[in-house]
Protein backbone atom coordinates (compact mmCIF):
# COMPACT_ATOMS: atom_id res chain seq x y z
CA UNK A 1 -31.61 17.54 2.90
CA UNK A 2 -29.31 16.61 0.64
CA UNK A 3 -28.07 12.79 0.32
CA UNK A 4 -24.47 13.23 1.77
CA UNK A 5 -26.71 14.45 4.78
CA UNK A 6 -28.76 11.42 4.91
CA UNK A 7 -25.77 9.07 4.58
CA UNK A 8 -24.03 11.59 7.35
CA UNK A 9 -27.53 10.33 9.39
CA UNK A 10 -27.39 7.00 8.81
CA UNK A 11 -23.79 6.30 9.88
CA UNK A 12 -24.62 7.80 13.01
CA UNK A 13 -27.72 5.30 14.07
CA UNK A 14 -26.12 1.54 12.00
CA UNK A 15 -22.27 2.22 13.42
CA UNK A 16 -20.54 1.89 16.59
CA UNK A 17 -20.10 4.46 18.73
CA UNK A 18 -16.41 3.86 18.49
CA UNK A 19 -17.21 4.33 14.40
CA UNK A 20 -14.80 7.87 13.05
CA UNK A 21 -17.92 9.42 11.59
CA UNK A 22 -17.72 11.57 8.09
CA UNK A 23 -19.31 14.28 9.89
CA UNK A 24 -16.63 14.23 12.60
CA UNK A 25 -14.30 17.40 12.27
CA UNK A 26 -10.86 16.27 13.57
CA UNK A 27 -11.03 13.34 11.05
CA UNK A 28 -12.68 14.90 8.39
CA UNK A 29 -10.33 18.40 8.11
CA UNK A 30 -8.54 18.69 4.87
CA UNK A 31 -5.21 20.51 3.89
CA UNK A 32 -7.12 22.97 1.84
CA UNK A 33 -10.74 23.78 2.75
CA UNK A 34 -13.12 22.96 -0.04
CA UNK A 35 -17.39 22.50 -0.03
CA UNK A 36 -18.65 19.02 0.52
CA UNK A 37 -19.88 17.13 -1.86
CA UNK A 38 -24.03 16.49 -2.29
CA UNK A 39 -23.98 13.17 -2.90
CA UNK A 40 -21.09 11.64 -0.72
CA UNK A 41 -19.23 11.21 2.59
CA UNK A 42 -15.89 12.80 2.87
CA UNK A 43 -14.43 9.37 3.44
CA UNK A 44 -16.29 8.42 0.23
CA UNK A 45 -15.01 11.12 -1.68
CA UNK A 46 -11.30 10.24 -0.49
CA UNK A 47 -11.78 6.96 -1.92
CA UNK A 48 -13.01 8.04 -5.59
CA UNK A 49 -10.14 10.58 -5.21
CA UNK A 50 -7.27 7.74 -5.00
CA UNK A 51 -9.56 5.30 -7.48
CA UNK A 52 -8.83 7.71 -9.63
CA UNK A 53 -5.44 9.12 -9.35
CA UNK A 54 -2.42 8.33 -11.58
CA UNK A 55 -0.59 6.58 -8.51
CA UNK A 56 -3.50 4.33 -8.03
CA UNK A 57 -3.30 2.99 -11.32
CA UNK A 58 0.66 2.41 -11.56
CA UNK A 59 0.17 0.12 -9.16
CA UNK A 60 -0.51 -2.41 -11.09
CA UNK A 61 2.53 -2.85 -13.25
CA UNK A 62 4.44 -2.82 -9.73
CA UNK A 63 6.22 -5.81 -8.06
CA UNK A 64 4.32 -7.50 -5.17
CA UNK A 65 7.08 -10.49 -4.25
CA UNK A 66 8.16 -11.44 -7.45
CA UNK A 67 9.84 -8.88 -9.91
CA UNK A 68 7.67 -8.46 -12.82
CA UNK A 69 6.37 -12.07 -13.10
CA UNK A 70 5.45 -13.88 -16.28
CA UNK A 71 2.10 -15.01 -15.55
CA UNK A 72 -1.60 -13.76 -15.10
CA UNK A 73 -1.86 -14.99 -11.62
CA UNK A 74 0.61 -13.64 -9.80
CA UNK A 75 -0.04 -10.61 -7.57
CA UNK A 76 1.01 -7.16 -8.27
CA UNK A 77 1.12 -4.37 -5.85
CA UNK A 78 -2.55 -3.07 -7.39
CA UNK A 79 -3.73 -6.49 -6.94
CA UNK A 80 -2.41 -6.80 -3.63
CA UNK A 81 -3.90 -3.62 -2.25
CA UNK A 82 -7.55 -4.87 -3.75
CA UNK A 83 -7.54 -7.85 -1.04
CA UNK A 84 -5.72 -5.52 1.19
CA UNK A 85 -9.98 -3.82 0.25
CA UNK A 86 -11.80 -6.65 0.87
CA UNK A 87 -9.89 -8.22 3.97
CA UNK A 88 -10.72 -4.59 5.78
CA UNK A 89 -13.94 -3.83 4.41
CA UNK A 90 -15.12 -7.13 5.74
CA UNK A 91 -13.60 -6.75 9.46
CA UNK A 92 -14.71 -3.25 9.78
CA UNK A 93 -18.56 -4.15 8.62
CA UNK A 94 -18.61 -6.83 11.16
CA UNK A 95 -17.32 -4.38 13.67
CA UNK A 96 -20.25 -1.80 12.60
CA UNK A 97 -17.17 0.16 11.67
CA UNK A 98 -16.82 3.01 8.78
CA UNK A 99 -16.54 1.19 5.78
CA UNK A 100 -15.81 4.23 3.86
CA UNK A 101 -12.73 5.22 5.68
CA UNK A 102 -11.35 1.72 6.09
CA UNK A 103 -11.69 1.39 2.09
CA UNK A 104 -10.12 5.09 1.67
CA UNK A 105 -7.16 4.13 3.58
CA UNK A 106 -6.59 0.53 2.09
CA UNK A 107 -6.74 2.22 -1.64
CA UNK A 108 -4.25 4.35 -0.69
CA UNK A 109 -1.81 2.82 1.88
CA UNK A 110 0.84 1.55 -0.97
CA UNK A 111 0.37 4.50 -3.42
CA UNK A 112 3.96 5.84 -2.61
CA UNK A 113 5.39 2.23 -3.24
CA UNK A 114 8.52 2.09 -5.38
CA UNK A 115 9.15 0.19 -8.91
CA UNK A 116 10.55 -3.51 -8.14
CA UNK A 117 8.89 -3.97 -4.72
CA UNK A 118 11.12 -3.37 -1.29
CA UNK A 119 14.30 -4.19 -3.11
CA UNK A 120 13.48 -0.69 -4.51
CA UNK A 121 12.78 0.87 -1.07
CA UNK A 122 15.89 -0.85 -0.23
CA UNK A 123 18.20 1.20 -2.35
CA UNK A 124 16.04 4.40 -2.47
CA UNK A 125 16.58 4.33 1.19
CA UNK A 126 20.08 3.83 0.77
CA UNK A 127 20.75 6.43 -2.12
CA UNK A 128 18.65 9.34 -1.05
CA UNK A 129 20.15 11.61 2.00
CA UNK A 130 16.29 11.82 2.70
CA UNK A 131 15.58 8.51 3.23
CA UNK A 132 12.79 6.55 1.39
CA UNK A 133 9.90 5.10 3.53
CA UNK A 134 6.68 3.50 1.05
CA UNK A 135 4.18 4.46 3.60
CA UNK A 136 5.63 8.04 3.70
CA UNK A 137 6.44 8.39 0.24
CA UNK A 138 2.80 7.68 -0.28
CA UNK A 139 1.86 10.79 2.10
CA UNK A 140 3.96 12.76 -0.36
CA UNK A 141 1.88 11.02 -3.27
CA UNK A 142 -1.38 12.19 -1.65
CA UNK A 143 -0.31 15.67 -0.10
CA UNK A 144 2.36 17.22 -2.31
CA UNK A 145 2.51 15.04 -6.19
CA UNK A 146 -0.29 13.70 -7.34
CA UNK A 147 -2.77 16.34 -9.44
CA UNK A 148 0.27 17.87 -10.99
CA UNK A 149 1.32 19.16 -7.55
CA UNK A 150 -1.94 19.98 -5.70
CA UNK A 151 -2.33 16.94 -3.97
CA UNK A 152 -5.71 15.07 -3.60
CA UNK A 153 -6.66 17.01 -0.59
CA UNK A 154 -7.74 14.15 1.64
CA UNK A 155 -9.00 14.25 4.99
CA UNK A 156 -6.93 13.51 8.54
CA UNK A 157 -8.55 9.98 8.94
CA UNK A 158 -7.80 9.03 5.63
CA UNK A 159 -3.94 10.68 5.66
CA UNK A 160 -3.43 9.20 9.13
CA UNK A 161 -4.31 5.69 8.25
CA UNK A 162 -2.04 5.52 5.44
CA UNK A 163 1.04 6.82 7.26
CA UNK A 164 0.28 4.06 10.22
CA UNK A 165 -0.61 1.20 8.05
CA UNK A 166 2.88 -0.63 8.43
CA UNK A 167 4.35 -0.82 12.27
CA UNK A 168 2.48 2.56 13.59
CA UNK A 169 -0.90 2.38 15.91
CA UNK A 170 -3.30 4.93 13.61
CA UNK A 171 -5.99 7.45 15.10
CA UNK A 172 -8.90 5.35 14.03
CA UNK A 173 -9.69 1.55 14.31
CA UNK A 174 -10.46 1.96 10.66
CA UNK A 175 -6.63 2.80 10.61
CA UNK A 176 -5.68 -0.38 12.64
CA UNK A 177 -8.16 -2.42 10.82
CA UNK A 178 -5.84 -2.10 7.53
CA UNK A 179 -2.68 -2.23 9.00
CA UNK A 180 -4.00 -5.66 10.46
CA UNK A 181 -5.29 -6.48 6.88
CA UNK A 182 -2.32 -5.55 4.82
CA UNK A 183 -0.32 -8.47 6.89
CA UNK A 184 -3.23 -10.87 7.10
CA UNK A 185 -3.56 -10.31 3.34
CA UNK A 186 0.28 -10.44 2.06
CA UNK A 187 1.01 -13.59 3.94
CA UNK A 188 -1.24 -15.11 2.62
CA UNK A 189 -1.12 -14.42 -0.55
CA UNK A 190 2.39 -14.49 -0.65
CA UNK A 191 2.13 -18.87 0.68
CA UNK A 192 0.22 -18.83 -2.99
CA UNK A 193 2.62 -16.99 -5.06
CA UNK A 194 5.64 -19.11 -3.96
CA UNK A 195 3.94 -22.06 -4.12
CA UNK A 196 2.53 -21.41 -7.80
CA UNK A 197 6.42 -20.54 -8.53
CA UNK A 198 7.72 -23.49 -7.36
CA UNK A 199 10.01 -21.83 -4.04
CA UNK A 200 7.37 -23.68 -1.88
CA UNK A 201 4.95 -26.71 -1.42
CA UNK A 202 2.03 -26.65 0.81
CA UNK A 203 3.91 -29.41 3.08
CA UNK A 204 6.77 -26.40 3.75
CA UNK A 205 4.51 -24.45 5.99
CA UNK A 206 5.10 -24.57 9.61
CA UNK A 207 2.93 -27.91 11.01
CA UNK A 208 2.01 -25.33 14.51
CA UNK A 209 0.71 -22.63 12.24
CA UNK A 210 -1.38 -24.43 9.53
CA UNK A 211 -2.85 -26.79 12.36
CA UNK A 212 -4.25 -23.60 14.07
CA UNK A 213 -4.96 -21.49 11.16
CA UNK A 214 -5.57 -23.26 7.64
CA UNK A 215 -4.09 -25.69 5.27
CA UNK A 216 -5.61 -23.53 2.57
CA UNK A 217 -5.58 -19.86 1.44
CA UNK A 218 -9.29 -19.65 1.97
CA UNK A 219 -9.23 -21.32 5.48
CA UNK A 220 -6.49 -18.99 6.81
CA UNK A 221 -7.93 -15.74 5.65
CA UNK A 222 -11.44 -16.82 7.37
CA UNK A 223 -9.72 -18.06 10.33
CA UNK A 224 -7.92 -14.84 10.68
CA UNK A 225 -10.05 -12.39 9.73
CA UNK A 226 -12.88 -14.09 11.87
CA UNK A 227 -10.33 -14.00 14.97
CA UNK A 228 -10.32 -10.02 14.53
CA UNK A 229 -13.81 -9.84 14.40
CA UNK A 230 -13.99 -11.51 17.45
CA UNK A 231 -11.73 -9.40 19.25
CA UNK A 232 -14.04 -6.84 19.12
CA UNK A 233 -13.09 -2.61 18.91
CA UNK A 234 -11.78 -2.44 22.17
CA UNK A 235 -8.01 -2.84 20.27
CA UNK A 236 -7.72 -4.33 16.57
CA UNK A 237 -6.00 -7.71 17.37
CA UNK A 238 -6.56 -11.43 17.79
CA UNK A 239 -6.71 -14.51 20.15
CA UNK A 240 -2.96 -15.16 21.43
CA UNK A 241 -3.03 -18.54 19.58
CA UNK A 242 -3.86 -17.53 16.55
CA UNK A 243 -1.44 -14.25 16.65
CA UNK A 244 1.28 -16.42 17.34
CA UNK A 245 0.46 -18.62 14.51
CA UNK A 246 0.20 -15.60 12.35
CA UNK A 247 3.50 -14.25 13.69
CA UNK A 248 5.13 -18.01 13.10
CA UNK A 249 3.97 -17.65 9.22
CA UNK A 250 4.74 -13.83 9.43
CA UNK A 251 8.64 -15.50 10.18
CA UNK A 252 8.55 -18.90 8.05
CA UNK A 253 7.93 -16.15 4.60
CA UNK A 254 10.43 -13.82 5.65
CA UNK A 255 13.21 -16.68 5.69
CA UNK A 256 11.98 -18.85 3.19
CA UNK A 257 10.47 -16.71 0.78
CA UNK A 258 11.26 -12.48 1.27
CA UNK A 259 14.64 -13.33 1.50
CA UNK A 260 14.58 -16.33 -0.74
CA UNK A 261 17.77 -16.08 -3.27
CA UNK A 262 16.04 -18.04 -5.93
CA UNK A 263 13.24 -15.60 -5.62
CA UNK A 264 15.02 -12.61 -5.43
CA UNK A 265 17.49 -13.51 -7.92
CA UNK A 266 16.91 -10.48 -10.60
CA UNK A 267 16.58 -8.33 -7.41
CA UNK A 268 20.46 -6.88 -7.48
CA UNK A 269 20.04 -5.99 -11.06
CA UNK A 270 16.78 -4.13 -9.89
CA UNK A 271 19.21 -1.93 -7.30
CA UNK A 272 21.47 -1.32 -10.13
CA UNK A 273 19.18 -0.04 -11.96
CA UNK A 274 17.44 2.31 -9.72
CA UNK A 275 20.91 3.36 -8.83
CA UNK A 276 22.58 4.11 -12.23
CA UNK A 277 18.88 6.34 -13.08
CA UNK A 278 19.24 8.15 -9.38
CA UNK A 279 22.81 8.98 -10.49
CA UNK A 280 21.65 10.39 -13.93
CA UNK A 281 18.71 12.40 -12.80
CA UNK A 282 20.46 13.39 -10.08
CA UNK A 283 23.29 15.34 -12.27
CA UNK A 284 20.76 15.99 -14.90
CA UNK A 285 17.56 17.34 -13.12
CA UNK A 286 16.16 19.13 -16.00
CA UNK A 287 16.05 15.77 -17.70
CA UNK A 288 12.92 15.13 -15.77
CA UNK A 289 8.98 15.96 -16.15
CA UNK A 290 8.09 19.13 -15.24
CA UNK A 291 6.93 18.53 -12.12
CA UNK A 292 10.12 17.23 -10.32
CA UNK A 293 12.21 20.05 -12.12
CA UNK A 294 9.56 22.29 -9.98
CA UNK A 295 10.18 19.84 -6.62
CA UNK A 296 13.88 19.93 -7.19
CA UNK A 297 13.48 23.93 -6.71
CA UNK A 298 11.27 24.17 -4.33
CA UNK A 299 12.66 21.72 -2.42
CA UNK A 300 16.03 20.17 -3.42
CA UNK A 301 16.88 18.13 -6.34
CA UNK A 302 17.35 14.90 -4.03
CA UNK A 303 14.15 15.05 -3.02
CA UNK A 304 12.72 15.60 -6.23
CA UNK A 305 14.67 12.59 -8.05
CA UNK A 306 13.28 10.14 -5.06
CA UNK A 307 10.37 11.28 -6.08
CA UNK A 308 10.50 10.82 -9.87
CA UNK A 309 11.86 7.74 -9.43
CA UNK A 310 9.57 6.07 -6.71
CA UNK A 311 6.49 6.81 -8.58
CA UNK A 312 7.65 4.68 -11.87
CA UNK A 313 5.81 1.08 -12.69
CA UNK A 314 8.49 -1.17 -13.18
CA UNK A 315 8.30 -1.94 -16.87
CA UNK A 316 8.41 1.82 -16.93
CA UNK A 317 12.08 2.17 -14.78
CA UNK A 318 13.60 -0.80 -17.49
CA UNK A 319 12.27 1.12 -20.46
CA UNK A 320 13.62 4.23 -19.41
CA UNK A 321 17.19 2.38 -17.99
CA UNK A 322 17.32 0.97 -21.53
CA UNK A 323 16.67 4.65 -23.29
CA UNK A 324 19.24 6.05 -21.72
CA UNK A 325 22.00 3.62 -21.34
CA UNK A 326 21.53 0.60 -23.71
CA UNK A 327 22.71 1.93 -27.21
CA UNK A 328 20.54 1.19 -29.94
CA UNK A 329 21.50 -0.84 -33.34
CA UNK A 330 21.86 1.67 -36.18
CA UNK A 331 19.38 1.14 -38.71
């Protein structure tokens, strides 16, 4: 027997019977058929897969809230989906739930973010006769880019949860479990963010939501993620009270902060940006890697430019930007 086998075993007698198992076949078919592995889950072979991939790592010169911060401490988008990790991971062991999967998913749910945060998604959205969706664009990232191409080949579960993790109820309660996380987390860590920068104090927050949940980062997460656990795996949810008090925080950061014109204040020069290179690659496709030139006939150069330009780190988008339309001192 080999070990995936006696890991396949063991998930069946510790989790819930409402667990998605590695051995079941819905969630576990791939795009591509392929031999499992000897040594691991499918679910924990999805994870390595994204750990691993060129996406995954981008991610962290990405905008969170705050475009391209000076400062250690603030969170980027790589950063951001780590406690996206641990917020799920702990729920879903409580629950007896597949770890595996619930880490797979949270690894990968913002791999198809754009450069400069949703100010980015804003105007890719805008530009692009496709439309530009992050969760979708990081289905693309998954299925049809990363690998040069191939794709990582990952399974249903794992596909499904990341298409579902922002307003969408997914297949699995592993599924659920990050969508649930990915707000519990960015709230939260969004409150420390602002307040390290000075766009809030800790006496801002709403009286009716810190009385219920926290006055500190650390008592809100437990609060909330203990209220899901609580719930139970008959739905992924919480308590009225404390979803309202969520949803009242969930509303204080969106007019406050996400829409905050101190904090966004570099934001319009962001859409500029991503506009003028859209423009550029968009009349000069063969200016572009390899593998977009490929996407742009295969599929159609719009498409393809999205793409190219969605998977770029931020630092990355203003280095290029500058390249190609700042003109350099002679020398």
């Amino acid at each position: 027997m080999s070990i995936r086998e006696q890991l396949e075993i063991n998930e069946k007698r510790i989790l819930s019977k409402r667990a998605c198992l590695s051995t079941d076949t819905g969630a576990t078919i791939r795009l591509r058929r392929e031999e499992p592995c000897p040594y691991r889950t499918a679910f924990q072979r999805d994870r390595d897969r994204i750990l691993h991939c060129n996406a995954f790592r981008r991610l962290k010169r990405k905008t969170q809230v705050f475009l391209s911060p000076v400062g250690d401490h603030y969170r980027t988008r790589l950063t951001h989906t780590l406690e996206v990790s641990q917020v799920a991971r702990t729920i879903a062991r409580a629950l007896f739930l597949n770890e595996d999967l619930t880490e797979a998913i949270a690894l990968g749910h913002d791999v198809g973010h754009s450069p400069f945060g949703h100010a980015g998604e804003s105007v890719l959205n805008h530009i692009c006769p496709h439309g530009y969706r992050h969760y979708q664009q990081s289905m693309r990232v998954v299925d049809s880019i990363e690998k040069n191409g191939m794709g990582l080949n990952l399974t249903q579960a794992v596909r499904n949860g990341i298409v579902c993790h922002t307003n969408m109820i997914a297949d699995t309660l592993e599924g659920n479990i990050v969508r649930v996380a990915d707000r519990i987390a960015y709230i939260n860590h969004d409150i420390e963010d602002a307040i390290r920068a000075g766009i809030l104090t800790a006496d801002d927050l709403p009286r009716e939501a810190v009385e219920i949940l926290g006055h500190s980062h650390t008592e809100r997460i437990t609060t909330l993620v203990g209220a899901v656990i609580a719930h139970g795996t008959d739905t992924i949810g919480m308590a009225p009270e404390i979803q309202q008090a969520h949803d009242l925080l969930h509303s204080f950061m969106y007019e406050r902060v996400y829409h905050n014109l101190n904090a966004k204040a570099e934001e319009q020069k962001a859409k500029i940006l991503i506009e003028e290179l859209y423009r550029y690659f968009r009349q000069h496709p063969e200016k572009m890697p390899e593998l977009y030139r490929k996407i742009a006939q295969d599929e159609d150069v719009d498409r393809a430019v999205c793409d190219y330009i969605s998977g770029m780190s931020d630092g990355y988008a203003v280095d290029l930007y500058s390249e190609l339309f700042i003109p350099r001192f002679w020398k």
